[in-house]
C-alpha atoms as a PDB file:
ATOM      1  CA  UNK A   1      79.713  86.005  90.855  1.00  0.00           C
ATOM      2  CA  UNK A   2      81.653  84.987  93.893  1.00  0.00           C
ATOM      3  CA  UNK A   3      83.207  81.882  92.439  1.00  0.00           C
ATOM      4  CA  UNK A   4      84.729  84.567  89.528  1.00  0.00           C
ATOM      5  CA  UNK A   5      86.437  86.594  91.821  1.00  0.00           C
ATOM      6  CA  UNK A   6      88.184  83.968  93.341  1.00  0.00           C
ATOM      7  CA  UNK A   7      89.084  82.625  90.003  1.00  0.00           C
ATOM      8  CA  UNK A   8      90.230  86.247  89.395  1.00  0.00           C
ATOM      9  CA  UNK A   9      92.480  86.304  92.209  1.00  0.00           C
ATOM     10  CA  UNK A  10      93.595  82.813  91.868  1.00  0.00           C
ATOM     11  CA  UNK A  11      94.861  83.452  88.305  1.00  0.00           C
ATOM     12  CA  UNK A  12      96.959  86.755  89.734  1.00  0.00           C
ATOM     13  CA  UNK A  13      98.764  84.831  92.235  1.00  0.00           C
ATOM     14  CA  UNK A  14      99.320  81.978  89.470  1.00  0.00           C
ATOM     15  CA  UNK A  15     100.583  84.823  87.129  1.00  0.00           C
ATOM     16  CA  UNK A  16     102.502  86.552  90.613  1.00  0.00           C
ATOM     17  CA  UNK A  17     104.293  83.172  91.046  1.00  0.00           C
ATOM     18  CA  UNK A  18     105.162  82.345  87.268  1.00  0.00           C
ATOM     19  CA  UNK A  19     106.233  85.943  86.209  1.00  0.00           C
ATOM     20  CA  UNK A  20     107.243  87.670  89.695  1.00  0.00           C
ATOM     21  CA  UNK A  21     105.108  90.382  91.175  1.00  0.00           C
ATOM     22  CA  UNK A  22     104.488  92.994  88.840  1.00  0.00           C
ATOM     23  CA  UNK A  23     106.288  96.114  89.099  1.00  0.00           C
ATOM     24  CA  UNK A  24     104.891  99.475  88.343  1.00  0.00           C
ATOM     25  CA  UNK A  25     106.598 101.707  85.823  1.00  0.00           C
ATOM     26  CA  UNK A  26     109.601  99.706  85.297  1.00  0.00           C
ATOM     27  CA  UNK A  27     111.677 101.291  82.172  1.00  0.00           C
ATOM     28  CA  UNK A  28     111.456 104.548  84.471  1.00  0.00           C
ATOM     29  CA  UNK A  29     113.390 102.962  87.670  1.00  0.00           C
ATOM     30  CA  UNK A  30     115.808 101.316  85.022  1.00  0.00           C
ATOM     31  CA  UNK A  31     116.518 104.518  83.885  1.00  0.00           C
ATOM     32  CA  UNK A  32     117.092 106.088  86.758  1.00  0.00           C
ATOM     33  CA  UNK A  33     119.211 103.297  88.843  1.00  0.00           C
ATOM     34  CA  UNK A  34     116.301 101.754  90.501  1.00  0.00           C
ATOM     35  CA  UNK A  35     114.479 104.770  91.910  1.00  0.00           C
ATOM     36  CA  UNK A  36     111.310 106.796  90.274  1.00  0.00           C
ATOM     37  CA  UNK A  37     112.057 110.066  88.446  1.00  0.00           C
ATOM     38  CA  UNK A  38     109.573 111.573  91.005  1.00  0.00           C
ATOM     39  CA  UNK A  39     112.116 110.746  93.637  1.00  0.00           C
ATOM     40  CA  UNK A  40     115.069 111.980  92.017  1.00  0.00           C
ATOM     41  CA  UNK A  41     116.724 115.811  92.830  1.00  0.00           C
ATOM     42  CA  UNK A  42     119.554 115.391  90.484  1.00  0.00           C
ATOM     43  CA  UNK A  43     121.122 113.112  87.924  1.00  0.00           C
ATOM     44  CA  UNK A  44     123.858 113.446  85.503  1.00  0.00           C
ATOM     45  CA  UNK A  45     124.953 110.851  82.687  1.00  0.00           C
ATOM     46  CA  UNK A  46     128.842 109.199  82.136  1.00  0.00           C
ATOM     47  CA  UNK A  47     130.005 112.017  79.857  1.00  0.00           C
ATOM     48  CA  UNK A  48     128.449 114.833  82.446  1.00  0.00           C
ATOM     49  CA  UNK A  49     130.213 113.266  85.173  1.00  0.00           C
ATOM     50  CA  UNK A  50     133.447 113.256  83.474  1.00  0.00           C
ATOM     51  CA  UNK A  51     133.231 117.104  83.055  1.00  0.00           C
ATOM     52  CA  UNK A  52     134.240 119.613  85.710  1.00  0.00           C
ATOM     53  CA  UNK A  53     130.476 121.187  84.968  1.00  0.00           C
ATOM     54  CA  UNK A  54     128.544 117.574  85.973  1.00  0.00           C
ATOM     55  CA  UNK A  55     130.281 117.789  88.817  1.00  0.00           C
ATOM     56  CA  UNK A  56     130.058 120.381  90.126  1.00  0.00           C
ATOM     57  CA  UNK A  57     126.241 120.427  89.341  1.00  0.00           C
ATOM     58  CA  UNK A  58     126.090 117.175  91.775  1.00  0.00           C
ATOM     59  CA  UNK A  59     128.507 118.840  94.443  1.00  0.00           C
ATOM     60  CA  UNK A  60     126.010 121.182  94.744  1.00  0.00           C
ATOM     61  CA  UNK A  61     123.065 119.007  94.385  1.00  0.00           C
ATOM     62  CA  UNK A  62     124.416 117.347  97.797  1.00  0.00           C
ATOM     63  CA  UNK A  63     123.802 120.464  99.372  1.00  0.00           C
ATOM     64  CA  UNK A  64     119.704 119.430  99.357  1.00  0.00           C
ATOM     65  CA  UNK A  65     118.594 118.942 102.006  1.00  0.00           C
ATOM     66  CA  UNK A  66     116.004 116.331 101.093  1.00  0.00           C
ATOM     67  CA  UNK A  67     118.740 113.914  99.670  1.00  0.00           C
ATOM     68  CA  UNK A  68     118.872 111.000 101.344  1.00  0.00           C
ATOM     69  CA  UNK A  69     121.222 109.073  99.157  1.00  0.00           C
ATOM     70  CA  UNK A  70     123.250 108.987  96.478  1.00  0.00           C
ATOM     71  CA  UNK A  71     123.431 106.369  94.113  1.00  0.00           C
ATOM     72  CA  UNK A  72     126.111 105.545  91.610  1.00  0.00           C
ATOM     73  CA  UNK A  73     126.708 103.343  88.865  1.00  0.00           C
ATOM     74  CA  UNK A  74     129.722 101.087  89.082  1.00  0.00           C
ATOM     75  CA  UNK A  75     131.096 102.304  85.925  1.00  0.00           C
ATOM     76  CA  UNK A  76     131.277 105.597  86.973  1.00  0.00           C
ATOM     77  CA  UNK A  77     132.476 105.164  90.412  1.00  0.00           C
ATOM     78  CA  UNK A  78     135.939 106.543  89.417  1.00  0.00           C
ATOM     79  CA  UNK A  79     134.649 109.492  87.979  1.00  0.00           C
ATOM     80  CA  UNK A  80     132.353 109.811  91.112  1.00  0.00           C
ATOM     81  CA  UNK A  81     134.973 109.482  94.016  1.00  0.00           C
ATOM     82  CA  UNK A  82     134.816 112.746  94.786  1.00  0.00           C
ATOM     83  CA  UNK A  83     130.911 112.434  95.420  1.00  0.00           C
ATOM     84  CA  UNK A  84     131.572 110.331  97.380  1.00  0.00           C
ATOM     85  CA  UNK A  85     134.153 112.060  99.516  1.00  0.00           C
ATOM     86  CA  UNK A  86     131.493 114.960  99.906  1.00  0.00           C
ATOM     87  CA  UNK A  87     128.902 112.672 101.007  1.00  0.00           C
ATOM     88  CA  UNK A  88     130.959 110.840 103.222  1.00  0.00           C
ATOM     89  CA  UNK A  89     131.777 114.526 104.709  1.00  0.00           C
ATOM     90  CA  UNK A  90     128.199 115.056 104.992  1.00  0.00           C
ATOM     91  CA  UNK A  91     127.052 111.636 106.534  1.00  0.00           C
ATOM     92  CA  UNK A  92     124.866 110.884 103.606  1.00  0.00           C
ATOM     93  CA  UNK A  93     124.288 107.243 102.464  1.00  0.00           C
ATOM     94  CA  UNK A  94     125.279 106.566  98.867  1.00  0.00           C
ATOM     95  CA  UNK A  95     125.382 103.464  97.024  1.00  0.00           C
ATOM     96  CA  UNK A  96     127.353 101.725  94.611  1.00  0.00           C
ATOM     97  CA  UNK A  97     124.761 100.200  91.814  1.00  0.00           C
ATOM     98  CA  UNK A  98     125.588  97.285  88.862  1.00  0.00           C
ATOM     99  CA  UNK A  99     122.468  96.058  87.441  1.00  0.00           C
ATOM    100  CA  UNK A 100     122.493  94.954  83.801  1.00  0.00           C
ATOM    101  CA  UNK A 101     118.911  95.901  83.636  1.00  0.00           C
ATOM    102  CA  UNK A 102     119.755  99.347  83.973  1.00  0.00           C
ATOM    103  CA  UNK A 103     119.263 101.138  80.585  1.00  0.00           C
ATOM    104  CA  UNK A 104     120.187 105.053  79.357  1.00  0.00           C
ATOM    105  CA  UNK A 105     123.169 106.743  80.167  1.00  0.00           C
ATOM    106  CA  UNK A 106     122.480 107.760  84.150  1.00  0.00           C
ATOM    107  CA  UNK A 107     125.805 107.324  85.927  1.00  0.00           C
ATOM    108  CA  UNK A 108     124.937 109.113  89.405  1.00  0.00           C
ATOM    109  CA  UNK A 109     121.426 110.129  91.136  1.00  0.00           C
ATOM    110  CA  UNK A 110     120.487 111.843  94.264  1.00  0.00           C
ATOM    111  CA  UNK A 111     117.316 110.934  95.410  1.00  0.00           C
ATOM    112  CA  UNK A 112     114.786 111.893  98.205  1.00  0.00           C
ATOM    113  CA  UNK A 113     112.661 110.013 100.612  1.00  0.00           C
ATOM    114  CA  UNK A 114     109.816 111.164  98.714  1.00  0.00           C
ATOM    115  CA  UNK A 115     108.529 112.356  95.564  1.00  0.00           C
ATOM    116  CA  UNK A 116     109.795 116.272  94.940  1.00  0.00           C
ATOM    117  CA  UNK A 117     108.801 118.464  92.538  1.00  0.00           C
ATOM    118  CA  UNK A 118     112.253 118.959  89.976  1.00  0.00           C
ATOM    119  CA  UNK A 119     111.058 119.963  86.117  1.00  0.00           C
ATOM    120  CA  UNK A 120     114.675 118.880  84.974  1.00  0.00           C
ATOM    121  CA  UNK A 121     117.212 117.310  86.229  1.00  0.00           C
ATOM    122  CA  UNK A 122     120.793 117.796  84.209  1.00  0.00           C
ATOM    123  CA  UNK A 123     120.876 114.381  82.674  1.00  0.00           C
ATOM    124  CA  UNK A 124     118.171 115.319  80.663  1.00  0.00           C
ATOM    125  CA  UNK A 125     119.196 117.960  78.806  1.00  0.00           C
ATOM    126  CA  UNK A 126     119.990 117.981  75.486  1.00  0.00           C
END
């Protein structure tokens, strides 16, 4: 029984090395810019951003105290300058993502250290 285990655990680093270390839940941190939905206070899409609405729904979301950063897509950093201005204001990190991974419409999340408890966040409505 021994001798299987170590097979076991020989064939995981094989597969580790050959296909990268797996990741856990990975169409849900594409989704959301490379965080979990868990994590996330507030997100809004491209078209939500462009509105005065999205915005302000994100100005506001800055206001959390549990955000620790805000992340936004590259295409929508125009849209998002004033985000950024805020956050800037506040001394909270933000980041500027481009992954062509990414998939879904999220242009710009605020996200906690850990996981809170938000039902919906405004990119997900209908």
């Amino acid at each position: 029984m021994k001798g299987f285990n170590q097979q076991d655990d020989l064939g995981r680093t094989l597969s580790a090395g050959i296909h990268g270390t797996p990741e856990l839940r990975p169409d849900e941190k594409r989704r959301y810019l490379g965080f979990f939905r868990e994590r996330v206070i507030q997100a809004v899409t491209y078209d939500q951003i462009r509105t005065k609405e999205g915005l302000g729904v994100m100005l506001e979301a800055l206001k959390d105290k549990r955000g620790i950063e805000l992340v936004i897509h590259q295409d929508a950093r125009g849209a998002a300058m004033p985000l950024i201005v805020q956050a800037k204001r506040q001394g909270l990190d933000f980041t500027i993502v481009s992954n062509p991974n990414f998939i879904g419409e999220v242009a710009v999340v605020l996200v906690a250290k850990d996981a809170v408890d938000v039902a919906q966040v405004w990119a997900e409505r209908s």
